[in-house]
Structures are given as structure tokens and as C-alpha cells.
PDB file of N, CA and C in Angstrom:
ATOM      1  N   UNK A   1      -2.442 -19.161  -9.264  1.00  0.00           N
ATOM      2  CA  UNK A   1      -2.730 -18.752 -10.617  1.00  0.00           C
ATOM      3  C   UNK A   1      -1.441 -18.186 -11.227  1.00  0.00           C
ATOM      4  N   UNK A   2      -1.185 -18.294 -12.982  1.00  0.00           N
ATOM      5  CA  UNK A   2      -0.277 -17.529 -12.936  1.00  0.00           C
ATOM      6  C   UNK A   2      -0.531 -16.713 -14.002  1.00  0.00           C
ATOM      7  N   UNK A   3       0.056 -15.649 -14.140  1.00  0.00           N
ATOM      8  CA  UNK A   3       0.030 -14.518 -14.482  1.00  0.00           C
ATOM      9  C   UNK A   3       0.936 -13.919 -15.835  1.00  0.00           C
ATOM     10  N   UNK A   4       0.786 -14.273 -17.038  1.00  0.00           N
ATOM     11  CA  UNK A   4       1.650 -13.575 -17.960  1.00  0.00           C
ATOM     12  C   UNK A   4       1.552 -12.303 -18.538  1.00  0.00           C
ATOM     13  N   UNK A   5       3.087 -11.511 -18.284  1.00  0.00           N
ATOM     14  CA  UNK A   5       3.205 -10.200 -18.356  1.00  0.00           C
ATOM     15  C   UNK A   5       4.761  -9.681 -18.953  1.00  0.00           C
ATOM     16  N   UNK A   6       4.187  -8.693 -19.802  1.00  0.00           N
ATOM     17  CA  UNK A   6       5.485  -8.700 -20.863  1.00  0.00           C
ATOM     18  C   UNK A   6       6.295  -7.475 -19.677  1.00  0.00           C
ATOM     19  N   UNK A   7       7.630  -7.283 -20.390  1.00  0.00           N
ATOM     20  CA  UNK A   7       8.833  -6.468 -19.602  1.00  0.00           C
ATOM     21  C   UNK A   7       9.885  -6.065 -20.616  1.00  0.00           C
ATOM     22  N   UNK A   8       9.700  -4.919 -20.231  1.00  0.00           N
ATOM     23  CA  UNK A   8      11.461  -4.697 -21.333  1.00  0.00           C
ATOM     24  C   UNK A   8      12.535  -5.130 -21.316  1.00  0.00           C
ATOM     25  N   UNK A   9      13.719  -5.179 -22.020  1.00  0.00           N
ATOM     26  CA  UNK A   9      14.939  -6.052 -21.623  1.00  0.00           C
ATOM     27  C   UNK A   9      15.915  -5.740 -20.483  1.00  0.00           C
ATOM     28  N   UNK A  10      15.673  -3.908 -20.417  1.00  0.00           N
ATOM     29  CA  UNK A  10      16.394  -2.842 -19.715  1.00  0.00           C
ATOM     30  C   UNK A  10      15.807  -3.745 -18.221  1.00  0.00           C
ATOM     31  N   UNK A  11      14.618  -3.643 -17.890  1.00  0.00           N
ATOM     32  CA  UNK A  11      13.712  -3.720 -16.465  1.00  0.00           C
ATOM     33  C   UNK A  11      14.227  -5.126 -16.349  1.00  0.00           C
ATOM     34  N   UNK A  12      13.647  -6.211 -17.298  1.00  0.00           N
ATOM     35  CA  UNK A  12      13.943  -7.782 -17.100  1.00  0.00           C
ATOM     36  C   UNK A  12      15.423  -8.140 -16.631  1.00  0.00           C
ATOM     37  N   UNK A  13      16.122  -7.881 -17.627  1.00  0.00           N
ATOM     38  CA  UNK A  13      17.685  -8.142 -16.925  1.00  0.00           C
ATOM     39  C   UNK A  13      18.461  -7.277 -15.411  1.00  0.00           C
ATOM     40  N   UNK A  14      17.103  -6.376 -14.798  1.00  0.00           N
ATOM     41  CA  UNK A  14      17.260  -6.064 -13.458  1.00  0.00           C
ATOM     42  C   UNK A  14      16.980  -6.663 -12.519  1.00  0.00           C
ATOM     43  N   UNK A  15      16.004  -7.358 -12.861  1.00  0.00           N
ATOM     44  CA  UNK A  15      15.117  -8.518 -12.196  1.00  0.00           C
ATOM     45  C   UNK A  15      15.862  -9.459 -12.062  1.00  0.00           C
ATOM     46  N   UNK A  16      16.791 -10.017 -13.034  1.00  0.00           N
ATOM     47  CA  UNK A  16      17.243 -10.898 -13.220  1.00  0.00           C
ATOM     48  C   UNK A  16      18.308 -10.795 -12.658  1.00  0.00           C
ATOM     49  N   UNK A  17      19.116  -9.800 -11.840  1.00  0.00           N
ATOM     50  CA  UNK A  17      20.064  -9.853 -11.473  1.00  0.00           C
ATOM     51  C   UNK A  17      19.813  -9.702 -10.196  1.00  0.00           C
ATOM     52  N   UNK A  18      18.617  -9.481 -10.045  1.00  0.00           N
ATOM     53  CA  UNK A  18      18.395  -9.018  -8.552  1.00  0.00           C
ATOM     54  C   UNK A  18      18.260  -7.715  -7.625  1.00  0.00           C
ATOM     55  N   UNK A  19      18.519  -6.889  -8.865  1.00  0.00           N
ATOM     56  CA  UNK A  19      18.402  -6.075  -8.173  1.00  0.00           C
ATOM     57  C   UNK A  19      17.143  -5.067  -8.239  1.00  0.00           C
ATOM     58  N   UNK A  20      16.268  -5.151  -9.323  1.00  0.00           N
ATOM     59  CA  UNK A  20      14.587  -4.693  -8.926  1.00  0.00           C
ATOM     60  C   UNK A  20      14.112  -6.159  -8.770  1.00  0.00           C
ATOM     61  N   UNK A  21      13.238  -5.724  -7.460  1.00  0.00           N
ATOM     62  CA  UNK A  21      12.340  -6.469  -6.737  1.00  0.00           C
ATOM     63  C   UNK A  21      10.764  -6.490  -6.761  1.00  0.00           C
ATOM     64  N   UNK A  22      10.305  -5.355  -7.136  1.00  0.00           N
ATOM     65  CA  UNK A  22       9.395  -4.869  -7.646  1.00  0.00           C
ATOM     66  C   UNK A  22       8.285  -5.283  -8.638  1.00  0.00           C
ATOM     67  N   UNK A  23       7.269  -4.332  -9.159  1.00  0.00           N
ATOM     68  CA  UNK A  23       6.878  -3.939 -10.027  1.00  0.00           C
ATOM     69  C   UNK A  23       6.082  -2.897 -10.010  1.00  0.00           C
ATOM     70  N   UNK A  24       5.608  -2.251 -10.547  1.00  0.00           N
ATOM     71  CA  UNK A  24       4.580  -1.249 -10.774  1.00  0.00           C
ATOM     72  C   UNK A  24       3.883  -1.469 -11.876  1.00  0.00           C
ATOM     73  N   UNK A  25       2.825  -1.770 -12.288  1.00  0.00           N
ATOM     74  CA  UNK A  25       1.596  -1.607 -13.225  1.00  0.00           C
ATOM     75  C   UNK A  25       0.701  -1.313 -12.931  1.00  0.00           C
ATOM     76  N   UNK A  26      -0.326  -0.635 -13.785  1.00  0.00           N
ATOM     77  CA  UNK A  26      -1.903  -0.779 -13.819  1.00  0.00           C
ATOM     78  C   UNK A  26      -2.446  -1.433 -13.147  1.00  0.00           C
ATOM     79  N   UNK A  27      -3.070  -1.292 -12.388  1.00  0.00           N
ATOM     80  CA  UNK A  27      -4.100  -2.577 -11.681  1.00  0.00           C
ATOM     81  C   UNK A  27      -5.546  -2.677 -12.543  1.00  0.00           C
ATOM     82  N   UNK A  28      -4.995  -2.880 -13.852  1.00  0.00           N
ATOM     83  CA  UNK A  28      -6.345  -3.578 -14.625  1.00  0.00           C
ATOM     84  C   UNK A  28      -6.256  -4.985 -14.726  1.00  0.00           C
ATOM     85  N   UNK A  29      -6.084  -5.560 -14.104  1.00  0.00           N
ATOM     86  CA  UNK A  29      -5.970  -7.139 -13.972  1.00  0.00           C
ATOM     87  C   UNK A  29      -5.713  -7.147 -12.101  1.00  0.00           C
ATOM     88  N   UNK A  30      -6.450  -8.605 -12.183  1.00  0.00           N
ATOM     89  CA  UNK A  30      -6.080  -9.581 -11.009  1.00  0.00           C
ATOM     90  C   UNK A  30      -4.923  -9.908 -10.579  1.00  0.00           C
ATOM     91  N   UNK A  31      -4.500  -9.675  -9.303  1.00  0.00           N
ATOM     92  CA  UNK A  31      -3.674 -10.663  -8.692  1.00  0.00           C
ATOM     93  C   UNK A  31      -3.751 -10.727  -7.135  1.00  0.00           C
ATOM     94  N   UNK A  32      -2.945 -11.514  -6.291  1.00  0.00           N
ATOM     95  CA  UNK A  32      -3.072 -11.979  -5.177  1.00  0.00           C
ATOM     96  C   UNK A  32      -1.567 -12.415  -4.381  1.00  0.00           C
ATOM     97  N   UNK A  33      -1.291 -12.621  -3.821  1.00  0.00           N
ATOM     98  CA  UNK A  33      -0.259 -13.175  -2.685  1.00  0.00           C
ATOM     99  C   UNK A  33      -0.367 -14.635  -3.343  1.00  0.00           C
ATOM    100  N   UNK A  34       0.612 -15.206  -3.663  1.00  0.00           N
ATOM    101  CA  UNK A  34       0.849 -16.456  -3.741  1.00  0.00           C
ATOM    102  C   UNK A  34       0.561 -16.836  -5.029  1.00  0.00           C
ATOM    103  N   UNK A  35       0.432 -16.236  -6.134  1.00  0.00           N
ATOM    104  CA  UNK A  35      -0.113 -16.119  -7.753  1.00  0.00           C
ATOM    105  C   UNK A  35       1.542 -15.931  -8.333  1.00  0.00           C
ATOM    106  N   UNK A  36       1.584 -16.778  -9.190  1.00  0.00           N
ATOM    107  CA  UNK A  36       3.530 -16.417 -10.125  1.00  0.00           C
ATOM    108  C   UNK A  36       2.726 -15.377 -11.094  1.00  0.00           C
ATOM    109  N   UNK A  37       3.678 -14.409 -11.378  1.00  0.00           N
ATOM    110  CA  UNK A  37       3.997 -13.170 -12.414  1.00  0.00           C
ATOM    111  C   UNK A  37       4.836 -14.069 -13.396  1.00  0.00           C
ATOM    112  N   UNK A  38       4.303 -14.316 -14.204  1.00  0.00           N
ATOM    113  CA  UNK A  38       5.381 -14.831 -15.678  1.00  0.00           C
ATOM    114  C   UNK A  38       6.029 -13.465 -16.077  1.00  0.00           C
ATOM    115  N   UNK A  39       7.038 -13.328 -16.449  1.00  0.00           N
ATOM    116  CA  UNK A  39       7.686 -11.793 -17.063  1.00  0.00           C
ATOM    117  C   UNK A  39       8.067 -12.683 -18.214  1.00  0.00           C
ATOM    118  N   UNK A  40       7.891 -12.248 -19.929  1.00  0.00           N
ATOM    119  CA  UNK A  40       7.893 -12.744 -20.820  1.00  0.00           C
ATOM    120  C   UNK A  40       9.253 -11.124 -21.105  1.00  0.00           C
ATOM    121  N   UNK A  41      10.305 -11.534 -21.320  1.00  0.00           N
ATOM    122  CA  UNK A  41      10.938 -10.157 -22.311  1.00  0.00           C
ATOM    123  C   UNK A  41      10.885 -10.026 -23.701  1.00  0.00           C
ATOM    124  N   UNK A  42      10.175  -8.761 -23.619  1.00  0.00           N
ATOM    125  CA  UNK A  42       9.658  -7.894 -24.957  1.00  0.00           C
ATOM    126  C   UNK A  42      10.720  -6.691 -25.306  1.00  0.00           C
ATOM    127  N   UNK A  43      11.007  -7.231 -26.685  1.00  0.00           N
ATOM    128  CA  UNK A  43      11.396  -6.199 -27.203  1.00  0.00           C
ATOM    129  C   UNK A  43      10.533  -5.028 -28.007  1.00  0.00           C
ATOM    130  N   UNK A  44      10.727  -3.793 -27.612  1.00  0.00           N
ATOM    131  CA  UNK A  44      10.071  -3.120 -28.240  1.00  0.00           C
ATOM    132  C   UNK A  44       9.941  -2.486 -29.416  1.00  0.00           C
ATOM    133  N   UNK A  45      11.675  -2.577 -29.806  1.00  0.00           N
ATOM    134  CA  UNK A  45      11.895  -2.651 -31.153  1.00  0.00           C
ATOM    135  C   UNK A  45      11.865  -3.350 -32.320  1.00  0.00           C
ATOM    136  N   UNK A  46      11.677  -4.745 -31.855  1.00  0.00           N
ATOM    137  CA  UNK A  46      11.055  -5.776 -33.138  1.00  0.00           C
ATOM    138  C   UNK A  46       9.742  -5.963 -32.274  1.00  0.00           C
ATOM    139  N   UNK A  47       9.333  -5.674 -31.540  1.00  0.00           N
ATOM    140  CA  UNK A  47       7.968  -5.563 -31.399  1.00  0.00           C
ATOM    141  C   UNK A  47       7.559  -7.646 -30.972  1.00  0.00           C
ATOM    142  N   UNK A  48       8.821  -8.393 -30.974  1.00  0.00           N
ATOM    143  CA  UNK A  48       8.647  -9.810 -30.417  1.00  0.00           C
ATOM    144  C   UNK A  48       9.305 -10.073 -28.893  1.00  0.00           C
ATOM    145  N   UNK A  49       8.710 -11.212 -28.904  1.00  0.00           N
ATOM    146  CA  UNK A  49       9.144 -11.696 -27.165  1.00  0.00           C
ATOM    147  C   UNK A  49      10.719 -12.092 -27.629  1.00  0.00           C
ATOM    148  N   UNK A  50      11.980 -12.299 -26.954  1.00  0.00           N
ATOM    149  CA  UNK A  50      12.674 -12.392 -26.658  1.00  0.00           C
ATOM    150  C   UNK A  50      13.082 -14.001 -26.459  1.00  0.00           C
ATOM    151  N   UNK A  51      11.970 -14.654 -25.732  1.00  0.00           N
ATOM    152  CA  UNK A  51      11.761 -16.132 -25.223  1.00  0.00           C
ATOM    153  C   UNK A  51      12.705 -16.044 -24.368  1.00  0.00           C
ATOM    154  N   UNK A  52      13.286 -15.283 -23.693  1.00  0.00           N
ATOM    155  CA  UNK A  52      13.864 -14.875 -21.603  1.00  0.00           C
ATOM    156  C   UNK A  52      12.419 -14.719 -21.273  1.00  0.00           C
ATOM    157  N   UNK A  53      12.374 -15.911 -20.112  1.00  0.00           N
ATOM    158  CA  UNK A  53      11.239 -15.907 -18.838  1.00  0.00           C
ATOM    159  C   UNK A  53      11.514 -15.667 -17.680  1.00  0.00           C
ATOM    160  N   UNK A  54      10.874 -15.420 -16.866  1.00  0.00           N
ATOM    161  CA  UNK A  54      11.137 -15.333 -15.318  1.00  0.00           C
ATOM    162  C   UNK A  54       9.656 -15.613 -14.774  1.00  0.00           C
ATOM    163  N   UNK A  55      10.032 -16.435 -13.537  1.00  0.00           N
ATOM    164  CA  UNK A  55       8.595 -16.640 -12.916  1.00  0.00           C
ATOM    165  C   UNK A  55       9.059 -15.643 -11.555  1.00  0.00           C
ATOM    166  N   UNK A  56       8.064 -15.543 -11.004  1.00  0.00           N
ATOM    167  CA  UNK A  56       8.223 -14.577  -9.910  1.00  0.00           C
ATOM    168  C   UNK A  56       7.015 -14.965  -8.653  1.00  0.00           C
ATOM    169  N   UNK A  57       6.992 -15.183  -7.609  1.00  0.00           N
ATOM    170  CA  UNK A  57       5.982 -15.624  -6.840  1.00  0.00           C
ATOM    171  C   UNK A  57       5.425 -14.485  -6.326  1.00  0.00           C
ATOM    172  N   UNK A  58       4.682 -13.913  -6.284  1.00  0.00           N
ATOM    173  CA  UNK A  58       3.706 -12.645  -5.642  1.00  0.00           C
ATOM    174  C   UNK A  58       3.914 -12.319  -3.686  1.00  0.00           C
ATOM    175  N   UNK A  59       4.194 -11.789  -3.579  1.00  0.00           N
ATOM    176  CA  UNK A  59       4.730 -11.983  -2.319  1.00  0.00           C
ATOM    177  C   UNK A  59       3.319 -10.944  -1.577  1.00  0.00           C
ATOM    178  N   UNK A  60       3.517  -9.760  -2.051  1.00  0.00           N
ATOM    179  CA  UNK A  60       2.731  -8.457  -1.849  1.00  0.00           C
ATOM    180  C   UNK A  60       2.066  -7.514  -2.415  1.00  0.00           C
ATOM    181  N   UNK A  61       0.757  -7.518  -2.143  1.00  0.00           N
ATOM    182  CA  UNK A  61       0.182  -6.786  -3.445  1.00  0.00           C
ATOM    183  C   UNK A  61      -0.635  -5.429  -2.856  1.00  0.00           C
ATOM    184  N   UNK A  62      -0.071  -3.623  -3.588  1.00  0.00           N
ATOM    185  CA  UNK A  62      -0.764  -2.587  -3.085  1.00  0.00           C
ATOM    186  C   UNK A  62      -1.369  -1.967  -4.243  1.00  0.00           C
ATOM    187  N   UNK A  63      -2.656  -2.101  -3.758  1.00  0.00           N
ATOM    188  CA  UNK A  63      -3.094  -0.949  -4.737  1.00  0.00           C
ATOM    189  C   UNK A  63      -3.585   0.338  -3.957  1.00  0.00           C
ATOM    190  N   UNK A  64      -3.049   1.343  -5.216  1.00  0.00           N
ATOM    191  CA  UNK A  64      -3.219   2.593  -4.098  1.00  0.00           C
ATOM    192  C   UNK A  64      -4.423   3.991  -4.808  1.00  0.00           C
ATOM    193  N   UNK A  65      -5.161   3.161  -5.531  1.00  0.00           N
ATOM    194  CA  UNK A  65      -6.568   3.869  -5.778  1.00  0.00           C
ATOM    195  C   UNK A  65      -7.515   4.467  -4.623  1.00  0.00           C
ATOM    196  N   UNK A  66      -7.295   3.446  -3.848  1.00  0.00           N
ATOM    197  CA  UNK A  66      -8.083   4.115  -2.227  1.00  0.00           C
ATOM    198  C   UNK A  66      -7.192   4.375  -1.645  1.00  0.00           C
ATOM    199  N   UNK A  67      -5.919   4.855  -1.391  1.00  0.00           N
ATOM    200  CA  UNK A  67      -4.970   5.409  -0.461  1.00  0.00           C
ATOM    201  C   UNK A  67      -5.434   6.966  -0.189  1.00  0.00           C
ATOM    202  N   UNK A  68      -5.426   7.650   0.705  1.00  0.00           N
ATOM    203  CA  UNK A  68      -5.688   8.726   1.427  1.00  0.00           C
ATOM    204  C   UNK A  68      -4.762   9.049   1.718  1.00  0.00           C
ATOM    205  N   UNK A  69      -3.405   9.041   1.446  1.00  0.00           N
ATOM    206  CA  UNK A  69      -2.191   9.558   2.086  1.00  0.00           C
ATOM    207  C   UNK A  69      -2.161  10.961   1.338  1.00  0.00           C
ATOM    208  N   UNK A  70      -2.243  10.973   0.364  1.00  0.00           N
ATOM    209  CA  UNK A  70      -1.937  12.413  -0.088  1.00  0.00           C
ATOM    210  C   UNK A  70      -3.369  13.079  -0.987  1.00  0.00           C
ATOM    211  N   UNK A  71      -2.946  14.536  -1.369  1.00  0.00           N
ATOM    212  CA  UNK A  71      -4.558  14.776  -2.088  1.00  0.00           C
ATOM    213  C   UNK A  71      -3.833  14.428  -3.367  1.00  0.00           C
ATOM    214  N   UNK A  72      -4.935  14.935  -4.102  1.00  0.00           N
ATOM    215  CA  UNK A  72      -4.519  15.061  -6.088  1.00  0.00           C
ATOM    216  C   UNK A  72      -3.655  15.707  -5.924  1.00  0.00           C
ATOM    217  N   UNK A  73      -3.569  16.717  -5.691  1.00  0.00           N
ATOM    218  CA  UNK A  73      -3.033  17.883  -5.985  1.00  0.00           C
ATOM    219  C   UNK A  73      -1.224  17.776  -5.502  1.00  0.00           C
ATOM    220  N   UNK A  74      -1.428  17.352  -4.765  1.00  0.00           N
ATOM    221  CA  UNK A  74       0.333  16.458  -4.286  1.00  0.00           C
ATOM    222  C   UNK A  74       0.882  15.239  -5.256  1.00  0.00           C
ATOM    223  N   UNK A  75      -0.184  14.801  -5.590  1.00  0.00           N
ATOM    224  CA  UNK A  75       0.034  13.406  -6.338  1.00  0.00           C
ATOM    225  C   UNK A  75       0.196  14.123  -7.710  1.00  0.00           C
ATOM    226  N   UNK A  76      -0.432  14.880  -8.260  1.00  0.00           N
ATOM    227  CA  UNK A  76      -0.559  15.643  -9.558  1.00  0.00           C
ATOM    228  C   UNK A  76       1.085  16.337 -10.143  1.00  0.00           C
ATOM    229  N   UNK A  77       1.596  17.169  -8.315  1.00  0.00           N
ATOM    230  CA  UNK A  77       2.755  17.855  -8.338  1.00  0.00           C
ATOM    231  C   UNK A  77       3.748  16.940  -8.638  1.00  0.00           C
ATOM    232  N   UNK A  78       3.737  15.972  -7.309  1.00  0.00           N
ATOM    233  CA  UNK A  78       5.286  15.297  -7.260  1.00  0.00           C
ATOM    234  C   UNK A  78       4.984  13.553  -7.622  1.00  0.00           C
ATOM    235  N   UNK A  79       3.610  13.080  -7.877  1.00  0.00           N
ATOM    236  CA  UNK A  79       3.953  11.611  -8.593  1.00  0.00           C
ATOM    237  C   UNK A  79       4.107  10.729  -7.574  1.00  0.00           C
ATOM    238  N   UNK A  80       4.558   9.734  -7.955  1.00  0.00           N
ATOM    239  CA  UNK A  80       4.803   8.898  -7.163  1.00  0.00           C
ATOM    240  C   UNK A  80       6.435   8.642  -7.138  1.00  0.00           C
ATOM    241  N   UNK A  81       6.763   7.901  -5.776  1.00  0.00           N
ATOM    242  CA  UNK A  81       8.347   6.809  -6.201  1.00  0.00           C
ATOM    243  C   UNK A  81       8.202   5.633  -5.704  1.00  0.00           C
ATOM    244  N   UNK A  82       8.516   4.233  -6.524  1.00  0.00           N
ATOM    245  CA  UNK A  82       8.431   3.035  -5.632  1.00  0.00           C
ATOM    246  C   UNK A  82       9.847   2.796  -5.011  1.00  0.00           C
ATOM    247  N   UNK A  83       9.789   2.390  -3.833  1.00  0.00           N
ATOM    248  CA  UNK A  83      11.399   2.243  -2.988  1.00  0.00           C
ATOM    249  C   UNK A  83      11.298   0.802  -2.782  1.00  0.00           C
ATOM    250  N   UNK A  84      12.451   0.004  -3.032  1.00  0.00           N
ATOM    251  CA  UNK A  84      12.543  -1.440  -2.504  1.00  0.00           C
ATOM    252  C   UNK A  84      13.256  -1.427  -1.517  1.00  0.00           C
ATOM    253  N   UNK A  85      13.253  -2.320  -0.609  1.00  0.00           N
ATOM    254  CA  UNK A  85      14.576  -2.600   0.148  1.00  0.00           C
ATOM    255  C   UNK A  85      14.295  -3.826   0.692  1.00  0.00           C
ATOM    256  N   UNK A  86      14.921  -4.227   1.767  1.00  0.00           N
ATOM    257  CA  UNK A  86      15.496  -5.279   2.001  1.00  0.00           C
ATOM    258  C   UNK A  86      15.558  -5.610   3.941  1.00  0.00           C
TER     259      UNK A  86
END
């Protein structure tokens, strides 16, 4: 399946270079292992797409609504961080 999803120019041209691997969003939508992420770049200041694409193949997908690693109250304090590597 694939998946279209807007990105800023700052985030997109990181992607694009390789060096975020990532993503982080909402998990109000579907996805799966083996599903492309379309990244459409959005500008937010004219408020239009850019027409820079990137397809991206889904490699790994966490959602961490049921994670038990920490309470609220840790999550509330210090948030989250996503780490990539390699």
C-alpha cells in the first residue's frame, strides 16, 4: 500500500540526504512493514506542496500507546527522544 504524507522542507531535505532515517507521527492512520511512505514537501509558508517526492519503503513500525516502559509521570517530565542508528 502506499501511503501519502506531507513533510517540511527542513525534515525532507534530511531524508534526502540521508541522514534522518526515521519518522515520528501520530498513529492515526495505518501502516505496516512493506507499505511506501510517499513524503510530499510542504511548505508551510505558502501553505503548497513543493512537488519534491520521496518514496520510502516501511521497514519498521512502533507504536508506543501500549508500551509499559515508563509511567505518565516520566513521560509527562522528560518526553520522549527518537535515536537512529545504523
Amino acid at each position: 500500500m502506499k501511503i501519502e504524507k506531507k513533510t517540511w522542507p527542513e525534515l525532507f531535505q534530511k531524508i534526502l540526504d540521508g541522514k534522518k532515517t526515521y519518522e515520528l507521527r501520530l498513529a492515526d492512520w495505518e501502516c505496516s512493514e512493506g507499505d511506501i511512505l510517499v513524503l510530499k514537501e510542504w511548505n508551510p509558508d505558502t501553505k503548497k506542496y513543493t512537488r519534491r517526492i520521496l518514496e520510502k519503503k516501511i521497514t519498521y513500525v512502533l507504536k508506543t500507546k501500549d508500551l509499559k516502559y515508563w509511567s505518565k509521570e516520566e513521560i509527562e517530565k522528560f518526553g520522549f527522544q527518537i535515536i537512529s542508528f545504523r
